[in-house]
PDB file of N, CA and C in Angstrom:
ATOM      1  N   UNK A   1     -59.829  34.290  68.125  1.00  0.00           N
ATOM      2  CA  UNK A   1     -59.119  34.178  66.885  1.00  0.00           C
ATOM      3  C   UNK A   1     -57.976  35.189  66.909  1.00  0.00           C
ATOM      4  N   UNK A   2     -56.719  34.871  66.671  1.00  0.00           N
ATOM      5  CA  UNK A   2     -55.913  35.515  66.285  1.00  0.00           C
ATOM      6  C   UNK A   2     -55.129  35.640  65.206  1.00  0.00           C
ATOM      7  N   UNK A   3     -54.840  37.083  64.403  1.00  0.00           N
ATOM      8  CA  UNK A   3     -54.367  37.075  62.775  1.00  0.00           C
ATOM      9  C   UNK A   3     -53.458  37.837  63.175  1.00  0.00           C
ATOM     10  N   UNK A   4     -52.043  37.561  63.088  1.00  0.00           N
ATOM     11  CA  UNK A   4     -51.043  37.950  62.980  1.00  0.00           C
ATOM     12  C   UNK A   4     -50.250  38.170  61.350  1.00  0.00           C
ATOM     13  N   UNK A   5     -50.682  39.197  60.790  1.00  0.00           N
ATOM     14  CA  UNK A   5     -50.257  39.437  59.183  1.00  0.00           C
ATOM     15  C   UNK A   5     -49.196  40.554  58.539  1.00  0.00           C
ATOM     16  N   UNK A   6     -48.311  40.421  57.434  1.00  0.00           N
ATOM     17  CA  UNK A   6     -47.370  41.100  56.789  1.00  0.00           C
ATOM     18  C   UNK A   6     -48.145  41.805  55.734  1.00  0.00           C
ATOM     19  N   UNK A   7     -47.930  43.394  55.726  1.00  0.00           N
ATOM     20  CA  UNK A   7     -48.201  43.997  54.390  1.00  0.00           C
ATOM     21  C   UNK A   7     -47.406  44.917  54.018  1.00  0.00           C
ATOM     22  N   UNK A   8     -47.453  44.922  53.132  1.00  0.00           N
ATOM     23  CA  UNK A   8     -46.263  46.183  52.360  1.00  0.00           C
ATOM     24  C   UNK A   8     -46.404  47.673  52.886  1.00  0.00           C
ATOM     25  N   UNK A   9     -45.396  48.010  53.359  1.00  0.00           N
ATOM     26  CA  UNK A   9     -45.295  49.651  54.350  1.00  0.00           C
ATOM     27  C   UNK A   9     -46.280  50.551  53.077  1.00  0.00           C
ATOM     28  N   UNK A  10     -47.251  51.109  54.086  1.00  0.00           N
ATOM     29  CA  UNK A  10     -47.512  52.379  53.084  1.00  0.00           C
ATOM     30  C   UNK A  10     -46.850  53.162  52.765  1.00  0.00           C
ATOM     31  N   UNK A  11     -46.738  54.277  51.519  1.00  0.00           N
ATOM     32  CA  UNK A  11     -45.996  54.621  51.211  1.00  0.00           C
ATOM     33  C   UNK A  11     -46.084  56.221  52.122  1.00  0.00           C
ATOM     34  N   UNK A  12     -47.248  56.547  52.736  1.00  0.00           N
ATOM     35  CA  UNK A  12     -47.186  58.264  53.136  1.00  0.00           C
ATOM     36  C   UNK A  12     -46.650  57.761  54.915  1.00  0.00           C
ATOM     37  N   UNK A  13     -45.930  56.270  55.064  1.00  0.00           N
ATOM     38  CA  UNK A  13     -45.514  55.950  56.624  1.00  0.00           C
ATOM     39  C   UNK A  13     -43.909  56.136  56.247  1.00  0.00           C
ATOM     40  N   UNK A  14     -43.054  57.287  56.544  1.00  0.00           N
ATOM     41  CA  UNK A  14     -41.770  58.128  56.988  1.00  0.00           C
ATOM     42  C   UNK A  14     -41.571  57.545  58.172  1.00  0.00           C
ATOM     43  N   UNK A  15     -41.618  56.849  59.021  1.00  0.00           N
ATOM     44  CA  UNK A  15     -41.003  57.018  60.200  1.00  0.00           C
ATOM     45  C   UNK A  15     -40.421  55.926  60.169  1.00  0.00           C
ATOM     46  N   UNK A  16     -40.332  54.777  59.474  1.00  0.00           N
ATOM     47  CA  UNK A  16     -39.588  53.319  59.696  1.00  0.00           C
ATOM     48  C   UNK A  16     -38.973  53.426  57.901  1.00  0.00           C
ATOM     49  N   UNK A  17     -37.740  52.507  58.169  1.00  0.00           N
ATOM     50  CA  UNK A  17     -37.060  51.906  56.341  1.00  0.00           C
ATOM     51  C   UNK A  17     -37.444  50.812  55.965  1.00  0.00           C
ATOM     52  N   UNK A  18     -38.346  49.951  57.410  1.00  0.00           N
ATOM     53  CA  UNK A  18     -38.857  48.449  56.787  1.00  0.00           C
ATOM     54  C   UNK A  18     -39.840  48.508  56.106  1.00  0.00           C
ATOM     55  N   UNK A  19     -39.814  47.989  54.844  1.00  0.00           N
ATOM     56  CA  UNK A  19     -40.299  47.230  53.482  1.00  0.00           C
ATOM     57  C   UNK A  19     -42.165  46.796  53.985  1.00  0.00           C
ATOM     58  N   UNK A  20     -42.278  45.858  55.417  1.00  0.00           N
ATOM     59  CA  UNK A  20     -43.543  45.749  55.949  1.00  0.00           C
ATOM     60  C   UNK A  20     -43.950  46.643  57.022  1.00  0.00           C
ATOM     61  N   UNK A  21     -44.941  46.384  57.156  1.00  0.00           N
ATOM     62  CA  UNK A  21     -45.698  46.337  58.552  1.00  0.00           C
ATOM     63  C   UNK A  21     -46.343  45.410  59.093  1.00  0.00           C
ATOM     64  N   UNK A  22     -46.952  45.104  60.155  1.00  0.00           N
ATOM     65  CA  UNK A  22     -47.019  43.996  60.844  1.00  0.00           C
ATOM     66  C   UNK A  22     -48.714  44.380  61.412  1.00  0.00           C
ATOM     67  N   UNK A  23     -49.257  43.347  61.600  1.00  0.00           N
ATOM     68  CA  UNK A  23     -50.761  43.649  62.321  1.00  0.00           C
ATOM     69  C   UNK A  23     -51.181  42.480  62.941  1.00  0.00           C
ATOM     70  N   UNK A  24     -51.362  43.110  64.147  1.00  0.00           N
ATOM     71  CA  UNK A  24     -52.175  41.959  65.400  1.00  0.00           C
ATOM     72  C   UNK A  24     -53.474  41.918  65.344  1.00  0.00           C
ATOM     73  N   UNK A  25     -54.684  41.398  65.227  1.00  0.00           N
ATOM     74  CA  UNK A  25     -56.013  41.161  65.638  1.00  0.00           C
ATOM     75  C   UNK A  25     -55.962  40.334  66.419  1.00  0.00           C
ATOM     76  N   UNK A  26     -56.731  40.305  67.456  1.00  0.00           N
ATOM     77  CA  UNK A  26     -57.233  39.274  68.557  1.00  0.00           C
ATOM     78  C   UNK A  26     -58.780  39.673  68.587  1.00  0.00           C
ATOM     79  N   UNK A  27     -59.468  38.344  67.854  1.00  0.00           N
ATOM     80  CA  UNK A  27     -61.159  38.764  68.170  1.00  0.00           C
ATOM     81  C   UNK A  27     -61.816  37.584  69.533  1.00  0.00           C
ATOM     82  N   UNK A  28     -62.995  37.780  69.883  1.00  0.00           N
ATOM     83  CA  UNK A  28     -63.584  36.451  70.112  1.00  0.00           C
ATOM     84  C   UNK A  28     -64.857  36.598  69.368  1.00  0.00           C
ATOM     85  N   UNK A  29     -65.608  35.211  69.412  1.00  0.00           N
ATOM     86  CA  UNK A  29     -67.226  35.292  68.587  1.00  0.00           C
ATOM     87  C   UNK A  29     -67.812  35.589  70.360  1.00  0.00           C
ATOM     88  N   UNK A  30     -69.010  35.970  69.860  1.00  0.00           N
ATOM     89  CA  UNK A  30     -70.423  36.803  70.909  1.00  0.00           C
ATOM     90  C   UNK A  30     -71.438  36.481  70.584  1.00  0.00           C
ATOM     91  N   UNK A  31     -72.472  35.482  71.247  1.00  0.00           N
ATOM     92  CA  UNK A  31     -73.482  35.396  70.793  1.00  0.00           C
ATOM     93  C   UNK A  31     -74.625  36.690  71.424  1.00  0.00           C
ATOM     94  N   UNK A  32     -75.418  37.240  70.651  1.00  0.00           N
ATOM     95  CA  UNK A  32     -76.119  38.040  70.915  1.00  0.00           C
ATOM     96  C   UNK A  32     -77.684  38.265  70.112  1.00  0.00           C
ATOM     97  N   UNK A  33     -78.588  38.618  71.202  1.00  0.00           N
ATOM     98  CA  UNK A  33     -80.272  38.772  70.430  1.00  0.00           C
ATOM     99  C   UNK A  33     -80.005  39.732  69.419  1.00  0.00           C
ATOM    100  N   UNK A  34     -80.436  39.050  67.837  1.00  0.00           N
ATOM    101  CA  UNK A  34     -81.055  39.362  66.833  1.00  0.00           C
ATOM    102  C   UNK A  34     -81.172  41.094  66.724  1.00  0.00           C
ATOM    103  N   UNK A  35     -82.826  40.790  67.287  1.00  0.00           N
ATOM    104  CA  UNK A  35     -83.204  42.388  67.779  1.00  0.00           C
ATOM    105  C   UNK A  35     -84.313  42.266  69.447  1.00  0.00           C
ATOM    106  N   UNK A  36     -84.499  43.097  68.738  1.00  0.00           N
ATOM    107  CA  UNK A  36     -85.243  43.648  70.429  1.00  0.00           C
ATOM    108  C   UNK A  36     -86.848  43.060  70.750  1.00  0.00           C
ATOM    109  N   UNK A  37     -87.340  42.418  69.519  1.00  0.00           N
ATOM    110  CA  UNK A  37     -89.182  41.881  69.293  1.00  0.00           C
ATOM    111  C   UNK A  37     -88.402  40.018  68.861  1.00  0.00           C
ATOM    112  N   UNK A  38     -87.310  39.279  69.139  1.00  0.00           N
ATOM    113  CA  UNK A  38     -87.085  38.124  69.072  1.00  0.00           C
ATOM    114  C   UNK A  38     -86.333  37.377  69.418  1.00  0.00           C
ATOM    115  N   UNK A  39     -86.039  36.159  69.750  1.00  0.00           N
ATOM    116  CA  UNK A  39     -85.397  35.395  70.126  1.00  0.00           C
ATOM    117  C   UNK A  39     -84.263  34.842  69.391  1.00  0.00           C
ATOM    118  N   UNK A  40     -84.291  35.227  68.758  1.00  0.00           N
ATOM    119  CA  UNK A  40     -83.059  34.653  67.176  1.00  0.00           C
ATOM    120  C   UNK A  40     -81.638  35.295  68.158  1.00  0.00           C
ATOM    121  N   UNK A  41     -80.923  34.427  67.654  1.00  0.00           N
ATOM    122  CA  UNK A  41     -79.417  34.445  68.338  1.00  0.00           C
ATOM    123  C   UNK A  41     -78.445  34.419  67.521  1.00  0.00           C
ATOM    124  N   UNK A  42     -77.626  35.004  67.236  1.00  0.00           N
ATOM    125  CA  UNK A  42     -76.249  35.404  66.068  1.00  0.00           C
ATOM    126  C   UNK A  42     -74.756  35.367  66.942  1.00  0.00           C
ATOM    127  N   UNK A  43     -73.694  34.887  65.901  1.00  0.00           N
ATOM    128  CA  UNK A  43     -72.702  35.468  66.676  1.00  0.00           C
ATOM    129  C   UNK A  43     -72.191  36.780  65.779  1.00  0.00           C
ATOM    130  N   UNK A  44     -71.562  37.386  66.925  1.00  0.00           N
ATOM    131  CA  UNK A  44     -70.489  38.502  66.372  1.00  0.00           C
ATOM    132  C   UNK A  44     -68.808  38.135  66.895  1.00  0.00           C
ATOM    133  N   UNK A  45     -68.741  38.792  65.792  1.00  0.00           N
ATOM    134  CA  UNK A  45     -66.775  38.877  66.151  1.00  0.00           C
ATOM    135  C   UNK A  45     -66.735  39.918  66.633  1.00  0.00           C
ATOM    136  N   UNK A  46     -66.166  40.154  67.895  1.00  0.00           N
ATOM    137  CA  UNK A  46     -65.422  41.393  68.523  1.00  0.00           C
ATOM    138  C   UNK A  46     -64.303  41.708  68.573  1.00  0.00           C
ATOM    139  N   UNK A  47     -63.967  42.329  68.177  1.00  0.00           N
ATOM    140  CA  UNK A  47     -62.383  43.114  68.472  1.00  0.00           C
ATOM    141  C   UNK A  47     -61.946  43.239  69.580  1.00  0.00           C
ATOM    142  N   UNK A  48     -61.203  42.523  70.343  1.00  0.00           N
ATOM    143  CA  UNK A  48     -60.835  42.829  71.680  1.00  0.00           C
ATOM    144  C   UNK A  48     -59.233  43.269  71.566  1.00  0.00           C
ATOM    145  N   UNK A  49     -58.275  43.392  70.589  1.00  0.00           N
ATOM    146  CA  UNK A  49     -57.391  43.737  70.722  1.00  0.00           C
ATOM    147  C   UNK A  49     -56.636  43.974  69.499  1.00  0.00           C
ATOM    148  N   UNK A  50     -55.952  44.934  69.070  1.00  0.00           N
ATOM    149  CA  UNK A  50     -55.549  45.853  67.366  1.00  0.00           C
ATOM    150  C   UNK A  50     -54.077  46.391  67.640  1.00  0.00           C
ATOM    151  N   UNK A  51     -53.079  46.042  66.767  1.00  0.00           N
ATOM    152  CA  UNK A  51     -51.725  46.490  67.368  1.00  0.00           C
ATOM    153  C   UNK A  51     -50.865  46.470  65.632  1.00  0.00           C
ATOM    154  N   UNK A  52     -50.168  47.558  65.366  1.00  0.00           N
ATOM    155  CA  UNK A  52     -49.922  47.834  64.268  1.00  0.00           C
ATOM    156  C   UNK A  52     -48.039  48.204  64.331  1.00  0.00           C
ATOM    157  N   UNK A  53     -47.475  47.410  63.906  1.00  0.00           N
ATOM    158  CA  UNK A  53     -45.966  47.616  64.347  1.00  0.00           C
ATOM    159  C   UNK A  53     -45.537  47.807  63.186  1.00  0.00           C
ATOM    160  N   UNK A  54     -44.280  48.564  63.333  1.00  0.00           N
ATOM    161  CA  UNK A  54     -43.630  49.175  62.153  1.00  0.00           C
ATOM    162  C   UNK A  54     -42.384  48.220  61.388  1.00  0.00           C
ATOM    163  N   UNK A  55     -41.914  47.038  62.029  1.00  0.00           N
ATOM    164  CA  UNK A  55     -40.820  46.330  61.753  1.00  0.00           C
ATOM    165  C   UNK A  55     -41.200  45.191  62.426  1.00  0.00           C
ATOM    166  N   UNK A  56     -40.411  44.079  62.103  1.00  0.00           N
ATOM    167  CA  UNK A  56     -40.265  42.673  62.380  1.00  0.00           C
ATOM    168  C   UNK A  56     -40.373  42.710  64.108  1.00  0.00           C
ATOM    169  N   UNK A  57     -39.258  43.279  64.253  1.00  0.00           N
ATOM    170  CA  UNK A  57     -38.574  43.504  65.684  1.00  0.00           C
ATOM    171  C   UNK A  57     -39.290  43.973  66.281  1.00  0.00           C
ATOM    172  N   UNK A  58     -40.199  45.141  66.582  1.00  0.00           N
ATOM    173  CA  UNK A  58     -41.477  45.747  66.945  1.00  0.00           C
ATOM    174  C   UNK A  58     -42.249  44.894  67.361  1.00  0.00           C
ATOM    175  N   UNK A  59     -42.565  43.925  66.311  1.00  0.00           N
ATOM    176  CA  UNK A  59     -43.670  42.782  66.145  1.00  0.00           C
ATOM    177  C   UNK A  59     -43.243  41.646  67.591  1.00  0.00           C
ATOM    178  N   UNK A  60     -42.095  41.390  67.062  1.00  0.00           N
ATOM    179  CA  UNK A  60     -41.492  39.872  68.154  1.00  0.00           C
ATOM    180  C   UNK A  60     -41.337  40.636  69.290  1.00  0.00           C
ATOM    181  N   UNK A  61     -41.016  42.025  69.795  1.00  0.00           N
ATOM    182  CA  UNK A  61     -41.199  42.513  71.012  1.00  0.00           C
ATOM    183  C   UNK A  61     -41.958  42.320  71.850  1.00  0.00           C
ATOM    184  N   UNK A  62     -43.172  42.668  71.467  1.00  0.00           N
ATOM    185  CA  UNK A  62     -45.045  43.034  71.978  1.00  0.00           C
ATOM    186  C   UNK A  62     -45.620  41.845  71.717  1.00  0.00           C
ATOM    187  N   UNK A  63     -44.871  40.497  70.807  1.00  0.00           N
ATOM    188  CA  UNK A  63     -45.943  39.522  70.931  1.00  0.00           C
ATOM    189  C   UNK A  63     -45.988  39.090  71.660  1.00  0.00           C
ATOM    190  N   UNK A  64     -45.852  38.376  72.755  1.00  0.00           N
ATOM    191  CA  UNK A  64     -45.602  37.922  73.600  1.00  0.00           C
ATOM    192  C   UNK A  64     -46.353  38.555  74.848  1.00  0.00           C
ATOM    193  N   UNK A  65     -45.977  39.872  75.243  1.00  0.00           N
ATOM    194  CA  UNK A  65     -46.635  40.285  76.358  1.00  0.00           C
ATOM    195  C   UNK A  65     -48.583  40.173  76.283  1.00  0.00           C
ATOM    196  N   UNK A  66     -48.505  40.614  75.105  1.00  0.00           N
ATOM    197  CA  UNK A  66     -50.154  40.915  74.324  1.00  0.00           C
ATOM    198  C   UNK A  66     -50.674  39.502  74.738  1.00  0.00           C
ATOM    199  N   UNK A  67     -49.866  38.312  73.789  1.00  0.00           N
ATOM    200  CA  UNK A  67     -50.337  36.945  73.739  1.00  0.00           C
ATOM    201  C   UNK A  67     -50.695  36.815  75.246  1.00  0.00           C
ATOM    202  N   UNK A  68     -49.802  36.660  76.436  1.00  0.00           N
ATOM    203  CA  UNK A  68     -50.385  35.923  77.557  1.00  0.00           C
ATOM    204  C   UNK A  68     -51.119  36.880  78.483  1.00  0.00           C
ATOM    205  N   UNK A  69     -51.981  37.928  77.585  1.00  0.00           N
ATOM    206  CA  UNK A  69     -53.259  38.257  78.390  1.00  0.00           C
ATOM    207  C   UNK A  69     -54.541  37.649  77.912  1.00  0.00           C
ATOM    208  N   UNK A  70     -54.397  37.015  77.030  1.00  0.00           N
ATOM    209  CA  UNK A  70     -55.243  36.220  76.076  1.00  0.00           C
ATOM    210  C   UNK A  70     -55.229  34.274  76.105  1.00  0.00           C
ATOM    211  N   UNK A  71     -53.759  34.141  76.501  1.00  0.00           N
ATOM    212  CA  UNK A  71     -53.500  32.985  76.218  1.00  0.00           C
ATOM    213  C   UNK A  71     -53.268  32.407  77.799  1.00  0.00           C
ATOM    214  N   UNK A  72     -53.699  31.879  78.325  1.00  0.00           N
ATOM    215  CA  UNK A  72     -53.079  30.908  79.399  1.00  0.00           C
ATOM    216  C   UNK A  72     -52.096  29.738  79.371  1.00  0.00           C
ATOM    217  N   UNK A  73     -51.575  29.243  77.929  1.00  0.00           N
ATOM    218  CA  UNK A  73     -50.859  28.067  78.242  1.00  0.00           C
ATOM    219  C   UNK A  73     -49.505  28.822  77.441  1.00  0.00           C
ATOM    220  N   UNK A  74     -48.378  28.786  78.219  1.00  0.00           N
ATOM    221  CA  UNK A  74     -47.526  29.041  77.650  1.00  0.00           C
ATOM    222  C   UNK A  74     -47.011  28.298  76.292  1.00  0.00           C
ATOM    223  N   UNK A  75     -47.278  26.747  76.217  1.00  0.00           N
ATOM    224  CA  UNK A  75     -46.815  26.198  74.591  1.00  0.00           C
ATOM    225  C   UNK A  75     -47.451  26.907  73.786  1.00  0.00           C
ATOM    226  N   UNK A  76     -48.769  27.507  73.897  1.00  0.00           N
ATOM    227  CA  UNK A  76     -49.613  27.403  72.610  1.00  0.00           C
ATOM    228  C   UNK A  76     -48.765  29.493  72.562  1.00  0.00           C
ATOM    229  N   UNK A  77     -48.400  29.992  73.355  1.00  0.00           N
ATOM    230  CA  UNK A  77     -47.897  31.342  73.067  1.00  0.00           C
ATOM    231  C   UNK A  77     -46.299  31.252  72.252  1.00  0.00           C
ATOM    232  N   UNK A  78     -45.774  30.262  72.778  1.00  0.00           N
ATOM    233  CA  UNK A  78     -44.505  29.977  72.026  1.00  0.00           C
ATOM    234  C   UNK A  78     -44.533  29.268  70.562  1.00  0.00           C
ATOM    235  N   UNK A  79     -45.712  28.332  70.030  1.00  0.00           N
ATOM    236  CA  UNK A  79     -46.084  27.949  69.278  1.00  0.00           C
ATOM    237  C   UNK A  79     -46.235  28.961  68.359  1.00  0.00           C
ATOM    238  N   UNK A  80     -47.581  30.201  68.352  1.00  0.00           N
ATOM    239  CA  UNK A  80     -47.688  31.229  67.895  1.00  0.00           C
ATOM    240  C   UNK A  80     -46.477  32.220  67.743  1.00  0.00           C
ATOM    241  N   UNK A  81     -45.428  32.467  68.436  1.00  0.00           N
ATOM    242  CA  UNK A  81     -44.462  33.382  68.431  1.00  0.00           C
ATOM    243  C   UNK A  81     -43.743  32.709  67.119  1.00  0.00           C
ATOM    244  N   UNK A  82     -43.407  31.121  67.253  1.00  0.00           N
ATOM    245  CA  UNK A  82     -42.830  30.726  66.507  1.00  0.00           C
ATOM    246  C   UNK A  82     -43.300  30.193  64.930  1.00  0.00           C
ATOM    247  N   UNK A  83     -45.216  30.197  65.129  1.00  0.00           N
ATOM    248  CA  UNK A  83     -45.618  30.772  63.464  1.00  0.00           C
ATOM    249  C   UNK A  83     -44.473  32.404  63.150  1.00  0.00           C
ATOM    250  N   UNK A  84     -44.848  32.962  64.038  1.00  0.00           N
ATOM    251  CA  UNK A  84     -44.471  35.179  63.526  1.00  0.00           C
ATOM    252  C   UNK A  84     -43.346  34.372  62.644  1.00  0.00           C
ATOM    253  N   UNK A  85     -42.299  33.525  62.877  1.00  0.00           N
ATOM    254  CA  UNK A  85     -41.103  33.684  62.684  1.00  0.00           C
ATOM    255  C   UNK A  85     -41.019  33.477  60.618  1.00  0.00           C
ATOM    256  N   UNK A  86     -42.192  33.076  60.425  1.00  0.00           N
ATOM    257  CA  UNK A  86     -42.596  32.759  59.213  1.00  0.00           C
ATOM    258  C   UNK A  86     -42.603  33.874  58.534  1.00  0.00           C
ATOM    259  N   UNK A  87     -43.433  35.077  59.204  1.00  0.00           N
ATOM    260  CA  UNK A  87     -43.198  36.484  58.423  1.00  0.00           C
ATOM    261  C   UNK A  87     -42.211  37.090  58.113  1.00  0.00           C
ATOM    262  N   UNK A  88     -41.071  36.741  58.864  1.00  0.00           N
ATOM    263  CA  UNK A  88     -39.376  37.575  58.714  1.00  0.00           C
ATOM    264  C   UNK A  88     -39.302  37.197  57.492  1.00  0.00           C
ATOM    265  N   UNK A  89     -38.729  38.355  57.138  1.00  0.00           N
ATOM    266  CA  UNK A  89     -38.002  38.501  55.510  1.00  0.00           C
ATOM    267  C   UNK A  89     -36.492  39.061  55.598  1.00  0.00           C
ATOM    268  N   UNK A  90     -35.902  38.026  55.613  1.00  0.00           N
ATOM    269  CA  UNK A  90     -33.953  38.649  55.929  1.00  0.00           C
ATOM    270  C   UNK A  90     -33.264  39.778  55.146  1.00  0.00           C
ATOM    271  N   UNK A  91     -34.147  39.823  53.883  1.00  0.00           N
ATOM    272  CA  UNK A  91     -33.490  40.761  53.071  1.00  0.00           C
ATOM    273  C   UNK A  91     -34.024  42.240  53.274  1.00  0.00           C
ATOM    274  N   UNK A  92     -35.365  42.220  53.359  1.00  0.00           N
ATOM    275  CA  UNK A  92     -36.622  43.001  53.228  1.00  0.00           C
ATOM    276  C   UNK A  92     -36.795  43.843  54.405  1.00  0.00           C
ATOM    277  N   UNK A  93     -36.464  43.045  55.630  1.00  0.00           N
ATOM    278  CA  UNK A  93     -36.672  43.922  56.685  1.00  0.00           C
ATOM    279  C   UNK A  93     -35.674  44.597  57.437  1.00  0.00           C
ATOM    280  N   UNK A  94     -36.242  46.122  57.562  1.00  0.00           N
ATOM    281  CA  UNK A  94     -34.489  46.511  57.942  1.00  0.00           C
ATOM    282  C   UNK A  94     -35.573  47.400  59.742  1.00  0.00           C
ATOM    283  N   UNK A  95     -34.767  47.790  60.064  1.00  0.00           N
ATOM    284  CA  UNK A  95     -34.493  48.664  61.178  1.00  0.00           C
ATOM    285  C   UNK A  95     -33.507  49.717  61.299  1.00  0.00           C
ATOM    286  N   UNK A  96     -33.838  51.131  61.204  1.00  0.00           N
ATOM    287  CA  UNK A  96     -32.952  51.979  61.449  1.00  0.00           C
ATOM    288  C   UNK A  96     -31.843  51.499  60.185  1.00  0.00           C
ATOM    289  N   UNK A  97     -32.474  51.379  59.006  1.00  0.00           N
ATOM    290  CA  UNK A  97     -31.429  51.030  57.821  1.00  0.00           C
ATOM    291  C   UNK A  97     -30.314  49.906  58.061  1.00  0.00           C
ATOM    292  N   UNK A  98     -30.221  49.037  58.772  1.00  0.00           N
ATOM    293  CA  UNK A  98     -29.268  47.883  58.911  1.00  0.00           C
ATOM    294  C   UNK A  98     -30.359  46.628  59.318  1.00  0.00           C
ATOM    295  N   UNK A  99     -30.067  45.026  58.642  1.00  0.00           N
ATOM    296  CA  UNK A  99     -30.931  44.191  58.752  1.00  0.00           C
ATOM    297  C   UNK A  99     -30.931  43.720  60.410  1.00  0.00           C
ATOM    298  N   UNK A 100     -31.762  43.137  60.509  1.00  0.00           N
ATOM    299  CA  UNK A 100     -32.331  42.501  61.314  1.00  0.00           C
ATOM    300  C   UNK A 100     -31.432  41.554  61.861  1.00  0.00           C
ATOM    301  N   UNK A 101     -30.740  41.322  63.130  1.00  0.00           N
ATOM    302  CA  UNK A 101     -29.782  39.967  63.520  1.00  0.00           C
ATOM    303  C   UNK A 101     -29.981  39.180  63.851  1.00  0.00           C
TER     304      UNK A 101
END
């Protein structure tokens, strides 16, 4: 599973002027024993990968490299790059105080 999501910059984060931040999750499910006296089988979500970017641009940088350690088919990585493009906000997101080109 992958969640690629926009949230509003915290306010004690000084180091960027963009308005968001950006967050990668990449999990998979795990099936694994219950406990240790049974046979019962569960899945878990694992975290296999967490990436926290400060701007748009940040974001569309690193997606890509991240994606095809995960992804083998290149459409379905360009597909996904081209959901991100949904998060840009033209007004909202700046870099180094000038928008985004």
């Amino acid at each position: 599973m992958i969640i690629i999501a926009r949230h509003s910059r915290f306010a004690w984060i000084q180091h960027t002027d963009s308005k968001y931040m950006y967050f990668m999750y990449i999990t998979r499910l795990q099936k694994r024993l219950i406990g240790d006296n049974t046979s019962e089988v569960a899945e878990f979500n694992i975290l296999c990968f967490f990436g926290m970017y400060n701007s748009f641009s940040h974001l569309i940088q690193n997606v890509q490299p991240i994606l095809s350690e995960y992804i083998l088919d290149s459409k379905k990585i360009v597909e996904i790059v081209m959901l991100c493009e949904e998060l840009y906000d033209n007004e909202e997101d700046h870099v180094d105080g000038e928008g985004i080109r």
